[in-house]
C-alpha atoms as a PDB file:
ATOM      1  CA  UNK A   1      23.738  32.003 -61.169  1.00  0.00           C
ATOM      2  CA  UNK A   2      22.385  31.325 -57.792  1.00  0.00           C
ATOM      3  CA  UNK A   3      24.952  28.577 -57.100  1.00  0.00           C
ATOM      4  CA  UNK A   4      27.627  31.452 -58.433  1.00  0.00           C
ATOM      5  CA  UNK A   5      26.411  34.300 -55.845  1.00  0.00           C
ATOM      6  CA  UNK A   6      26.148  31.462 -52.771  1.00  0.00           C
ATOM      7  CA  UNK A   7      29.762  30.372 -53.409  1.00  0.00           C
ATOM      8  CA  UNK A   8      30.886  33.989 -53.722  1.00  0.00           C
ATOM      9  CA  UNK A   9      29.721  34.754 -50.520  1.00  0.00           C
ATOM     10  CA  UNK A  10      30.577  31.527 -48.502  1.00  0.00           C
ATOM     11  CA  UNK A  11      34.595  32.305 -50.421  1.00  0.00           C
ATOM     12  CA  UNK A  12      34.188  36.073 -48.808  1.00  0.00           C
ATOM     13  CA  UNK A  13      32.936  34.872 -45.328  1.00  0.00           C
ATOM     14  CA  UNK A  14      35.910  32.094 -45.092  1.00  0.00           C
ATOM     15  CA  UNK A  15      38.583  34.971 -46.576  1.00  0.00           C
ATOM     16  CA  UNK A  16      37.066  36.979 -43.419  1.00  0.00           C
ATOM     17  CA  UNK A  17      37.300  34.486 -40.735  1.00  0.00           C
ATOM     18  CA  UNK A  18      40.624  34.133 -41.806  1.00  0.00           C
ATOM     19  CA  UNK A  19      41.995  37.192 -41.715  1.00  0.00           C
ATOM     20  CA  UNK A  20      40.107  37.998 -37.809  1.00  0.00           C
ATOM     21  CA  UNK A  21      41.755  34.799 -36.952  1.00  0.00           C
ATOM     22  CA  UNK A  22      45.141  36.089 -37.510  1.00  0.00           C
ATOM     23  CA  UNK A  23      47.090  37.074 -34.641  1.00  0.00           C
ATOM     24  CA  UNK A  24      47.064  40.832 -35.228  1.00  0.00           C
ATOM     25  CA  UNK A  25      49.839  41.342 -32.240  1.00  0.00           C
ATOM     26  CA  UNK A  26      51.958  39.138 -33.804  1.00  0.00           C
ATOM     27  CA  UNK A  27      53.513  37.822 -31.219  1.00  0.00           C
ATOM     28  CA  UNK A  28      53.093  34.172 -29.701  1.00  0.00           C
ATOM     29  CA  UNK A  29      50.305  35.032 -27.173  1.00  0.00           C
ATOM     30  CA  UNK A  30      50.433  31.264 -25.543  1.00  0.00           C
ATOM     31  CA  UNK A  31      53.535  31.417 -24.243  1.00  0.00           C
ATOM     32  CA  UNK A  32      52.944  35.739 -22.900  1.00  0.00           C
ATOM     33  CA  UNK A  33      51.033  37.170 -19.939  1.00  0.00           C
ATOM     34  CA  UNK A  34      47.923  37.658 -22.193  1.00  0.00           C
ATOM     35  CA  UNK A  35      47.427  33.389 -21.172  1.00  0.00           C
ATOM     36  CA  UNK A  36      46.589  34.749 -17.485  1.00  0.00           C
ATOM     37  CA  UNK A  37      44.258  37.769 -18.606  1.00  0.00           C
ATOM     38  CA  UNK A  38      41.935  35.647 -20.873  1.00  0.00           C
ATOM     39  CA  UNK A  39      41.589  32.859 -17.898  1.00  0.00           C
ATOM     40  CA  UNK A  40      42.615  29.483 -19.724  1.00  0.00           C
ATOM     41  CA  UNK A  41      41.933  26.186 -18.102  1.00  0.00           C
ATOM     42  CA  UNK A  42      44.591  23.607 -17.532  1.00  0.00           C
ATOM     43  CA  UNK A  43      42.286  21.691 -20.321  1.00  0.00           C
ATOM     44  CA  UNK A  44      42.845  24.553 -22.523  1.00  0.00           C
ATOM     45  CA  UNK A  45      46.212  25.203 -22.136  1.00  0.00           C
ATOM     46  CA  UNK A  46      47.433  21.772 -22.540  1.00  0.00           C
ATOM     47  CA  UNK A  47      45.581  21.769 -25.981  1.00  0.00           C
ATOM     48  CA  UNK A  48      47.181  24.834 -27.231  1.00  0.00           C
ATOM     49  CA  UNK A  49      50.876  23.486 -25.626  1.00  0.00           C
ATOM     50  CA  UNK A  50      49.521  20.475 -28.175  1.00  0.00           C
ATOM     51  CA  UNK A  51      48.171  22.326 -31.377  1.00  0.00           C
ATOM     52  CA  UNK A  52      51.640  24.693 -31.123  1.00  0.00           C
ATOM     53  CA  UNK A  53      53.690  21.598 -30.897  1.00  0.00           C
ATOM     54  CA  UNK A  54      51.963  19.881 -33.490  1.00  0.00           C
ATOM     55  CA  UNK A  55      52.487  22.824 -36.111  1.00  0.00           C
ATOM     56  CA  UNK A  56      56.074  23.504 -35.221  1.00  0.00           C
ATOM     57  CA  UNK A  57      58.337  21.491 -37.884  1.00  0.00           C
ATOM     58  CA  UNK A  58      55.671  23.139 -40.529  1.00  0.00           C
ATOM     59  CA  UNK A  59      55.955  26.721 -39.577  1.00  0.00           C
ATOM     60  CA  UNK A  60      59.832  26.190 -39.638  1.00  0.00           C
ATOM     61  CA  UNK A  61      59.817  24.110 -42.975  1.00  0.00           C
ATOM     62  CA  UNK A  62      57.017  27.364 -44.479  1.00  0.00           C
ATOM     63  CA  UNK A  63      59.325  29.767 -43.032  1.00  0.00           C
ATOM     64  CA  UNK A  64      62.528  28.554 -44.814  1.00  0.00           C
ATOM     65  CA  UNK A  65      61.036  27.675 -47.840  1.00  0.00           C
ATOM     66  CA  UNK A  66      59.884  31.848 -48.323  1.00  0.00           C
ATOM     67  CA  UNK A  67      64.048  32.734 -46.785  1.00  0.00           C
ATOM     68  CA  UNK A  68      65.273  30.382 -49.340  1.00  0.00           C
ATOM     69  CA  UNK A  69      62.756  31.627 -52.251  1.00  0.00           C
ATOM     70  CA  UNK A  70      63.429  35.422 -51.204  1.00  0.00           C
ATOM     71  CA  UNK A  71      67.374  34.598 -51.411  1.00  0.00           C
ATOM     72  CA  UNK A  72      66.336  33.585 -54.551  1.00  0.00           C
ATOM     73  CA  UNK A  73      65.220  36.066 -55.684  1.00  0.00           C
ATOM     74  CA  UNK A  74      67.717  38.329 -54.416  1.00  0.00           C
ATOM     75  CA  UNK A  75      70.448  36.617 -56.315  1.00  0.00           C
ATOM     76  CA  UNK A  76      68.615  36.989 -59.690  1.00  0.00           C
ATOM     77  CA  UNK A  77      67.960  40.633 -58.829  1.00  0.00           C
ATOM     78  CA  UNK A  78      71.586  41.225 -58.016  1.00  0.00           C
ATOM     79  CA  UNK A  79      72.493  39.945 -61.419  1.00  0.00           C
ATOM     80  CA  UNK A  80      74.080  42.095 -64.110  1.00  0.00           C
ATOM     81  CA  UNK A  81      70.716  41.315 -66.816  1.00  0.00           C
ATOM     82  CA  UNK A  82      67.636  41.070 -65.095  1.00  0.00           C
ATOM     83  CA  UNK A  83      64.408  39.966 -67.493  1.00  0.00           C
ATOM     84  CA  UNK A  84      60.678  39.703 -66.761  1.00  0.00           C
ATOM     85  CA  UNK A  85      61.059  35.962 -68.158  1.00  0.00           C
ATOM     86  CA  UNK A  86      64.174  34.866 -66.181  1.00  0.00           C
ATOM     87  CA  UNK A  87      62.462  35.640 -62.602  1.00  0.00           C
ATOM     88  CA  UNK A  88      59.144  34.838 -63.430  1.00  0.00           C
ATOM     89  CA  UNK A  89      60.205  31.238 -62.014  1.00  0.00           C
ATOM     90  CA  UNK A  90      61.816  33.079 -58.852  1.00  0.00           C
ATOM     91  CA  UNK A  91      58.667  35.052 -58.449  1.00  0.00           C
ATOM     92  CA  UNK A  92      56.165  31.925 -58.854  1.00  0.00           C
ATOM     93  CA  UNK A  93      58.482  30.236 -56.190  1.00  0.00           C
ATOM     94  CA  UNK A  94      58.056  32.868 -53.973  1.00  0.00           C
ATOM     95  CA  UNK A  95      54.940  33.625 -54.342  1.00  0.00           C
ATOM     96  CA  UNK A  96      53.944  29.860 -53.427  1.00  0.00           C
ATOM     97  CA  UNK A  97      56.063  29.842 -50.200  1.00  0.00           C
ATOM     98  CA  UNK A  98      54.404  32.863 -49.278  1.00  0.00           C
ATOM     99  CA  UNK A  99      51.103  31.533 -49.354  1.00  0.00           C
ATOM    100  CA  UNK A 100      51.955  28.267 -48.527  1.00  0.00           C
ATOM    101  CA  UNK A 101      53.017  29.910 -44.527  1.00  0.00           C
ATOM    102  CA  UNK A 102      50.294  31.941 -44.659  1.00  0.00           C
ATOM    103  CA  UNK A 103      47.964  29.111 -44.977  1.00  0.00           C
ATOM    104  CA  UNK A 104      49.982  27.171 -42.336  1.00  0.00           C
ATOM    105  CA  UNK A 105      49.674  30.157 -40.031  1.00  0.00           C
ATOM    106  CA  UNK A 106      45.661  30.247 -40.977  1.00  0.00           C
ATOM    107  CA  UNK A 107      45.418  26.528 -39.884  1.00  0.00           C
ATOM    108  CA  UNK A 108      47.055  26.790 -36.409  1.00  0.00           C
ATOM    109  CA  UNK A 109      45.573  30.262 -35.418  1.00  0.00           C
ATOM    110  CA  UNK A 110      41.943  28.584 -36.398  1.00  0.00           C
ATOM    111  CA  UNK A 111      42.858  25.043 -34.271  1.00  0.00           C
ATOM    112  CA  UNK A 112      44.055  27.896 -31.970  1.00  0.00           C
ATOM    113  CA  UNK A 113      40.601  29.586 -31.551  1.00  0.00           C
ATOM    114  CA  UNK A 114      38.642  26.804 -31.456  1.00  0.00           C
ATOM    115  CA  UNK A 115      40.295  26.427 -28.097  1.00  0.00           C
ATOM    116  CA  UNK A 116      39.028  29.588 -26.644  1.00  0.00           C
ATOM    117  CA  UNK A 117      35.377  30.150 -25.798  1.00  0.00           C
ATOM    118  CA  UNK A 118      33.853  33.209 -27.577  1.00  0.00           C
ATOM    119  CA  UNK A 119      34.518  35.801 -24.457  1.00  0.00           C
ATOM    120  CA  UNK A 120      38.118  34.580 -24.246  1.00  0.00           C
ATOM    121  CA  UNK A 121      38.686  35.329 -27.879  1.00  0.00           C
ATOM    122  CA  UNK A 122      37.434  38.780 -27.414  1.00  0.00           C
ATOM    123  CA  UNK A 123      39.576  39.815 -24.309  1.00  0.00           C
ATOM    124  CA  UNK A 124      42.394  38.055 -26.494  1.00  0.00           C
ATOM    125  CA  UNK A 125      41.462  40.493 -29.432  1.00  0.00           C
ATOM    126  CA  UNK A 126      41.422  43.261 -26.993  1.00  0.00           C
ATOM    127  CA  UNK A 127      44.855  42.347 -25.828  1.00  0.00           C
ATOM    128  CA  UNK A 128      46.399  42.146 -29.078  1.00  0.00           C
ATOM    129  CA  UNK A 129      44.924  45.524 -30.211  1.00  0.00           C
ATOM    130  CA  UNK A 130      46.410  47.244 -26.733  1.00  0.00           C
ATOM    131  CA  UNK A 131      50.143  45.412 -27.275  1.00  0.00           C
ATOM    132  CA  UNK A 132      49.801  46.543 -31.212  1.00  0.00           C
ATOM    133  CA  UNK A 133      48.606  50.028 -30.180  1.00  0.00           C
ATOM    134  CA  UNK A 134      51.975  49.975 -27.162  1.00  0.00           C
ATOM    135  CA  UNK A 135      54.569  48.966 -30.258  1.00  0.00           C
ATOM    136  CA  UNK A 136      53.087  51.951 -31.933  1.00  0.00           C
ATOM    137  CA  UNK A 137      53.425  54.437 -29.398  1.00  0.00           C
ATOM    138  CA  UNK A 138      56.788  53.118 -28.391  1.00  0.00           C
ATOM    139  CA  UNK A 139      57.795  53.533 -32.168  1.00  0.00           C
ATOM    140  CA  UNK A 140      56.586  57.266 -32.620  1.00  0.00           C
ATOM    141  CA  UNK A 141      58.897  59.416 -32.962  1.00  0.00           C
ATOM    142  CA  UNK A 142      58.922  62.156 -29.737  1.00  0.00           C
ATOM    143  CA  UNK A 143      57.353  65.391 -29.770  1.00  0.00           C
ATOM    144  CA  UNK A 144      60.233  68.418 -31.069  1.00  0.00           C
END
């Protein structure tokens, strides 16, 4: 039971690393004016250059593998008789591209922080939180 409960929590504490890791701007901060706020070495910079390079054919590959699956599934919605058992398949399909780009995405964004010391992944937080909270604001709708 022990064993049960420690694995539980060490599952809960990766899930949660995970999800700060993500880039919550969700935009490409390396190549952005953020790089100069959060003071990156030359070191550092060429690592990221190296880490974004590295992941680049995989992003592209996860990406089109969840356009092709969600075509997919478009088509069989689109048809005239549309079952539960005929898109299960469709659904699987895209379910596993899905998570198959989010967990590239998890692995670059975590080779991405290791980069950063702890105070530069804070101001980079804080960044990401002000250009989410701008989008927002820019989106509202104005005042009547």
């Amino acid at each position: 039971m022990n064993l049960r409960v420690r694995r539980s929590a060490l599952a809960l504490l990766l899930f949660v690393a995970a999800v700060q890791a993500q880039n919550r701007a969700e935009f490409p901060w390396w190549n952005s004016p953020v790089v100069a706020d959060i003071g990156l070495s030359a070191e550092q910079t060429s690592h990221i250059r190296q880490i974004v390079r590295s992941y680049r054919n995989r992003l592209l590959d996860a990406r089109n593998n969840v356009q092709k699956a969600e075509g997919d599934l478009e088509d069989v919605m689109n048809d005239e008789h549309v079952t539960l058992e005929t898109t299960k398949p469709v659904i699987e399909k895209l379910a596993a591209a899905r998570a198959a780009s989010t967990r590239v995405v998890l692995e670059m964004d975590i080779e991405l922080r290791s980069v950063l010391t702890f105070d530069q992944w804070r101001l980079l937080v804080r960044r990401w939180d002000e250009v989410r909270d701008k989008k927002t604001n820019q989106l509202a709708l104005p005042p009547e």
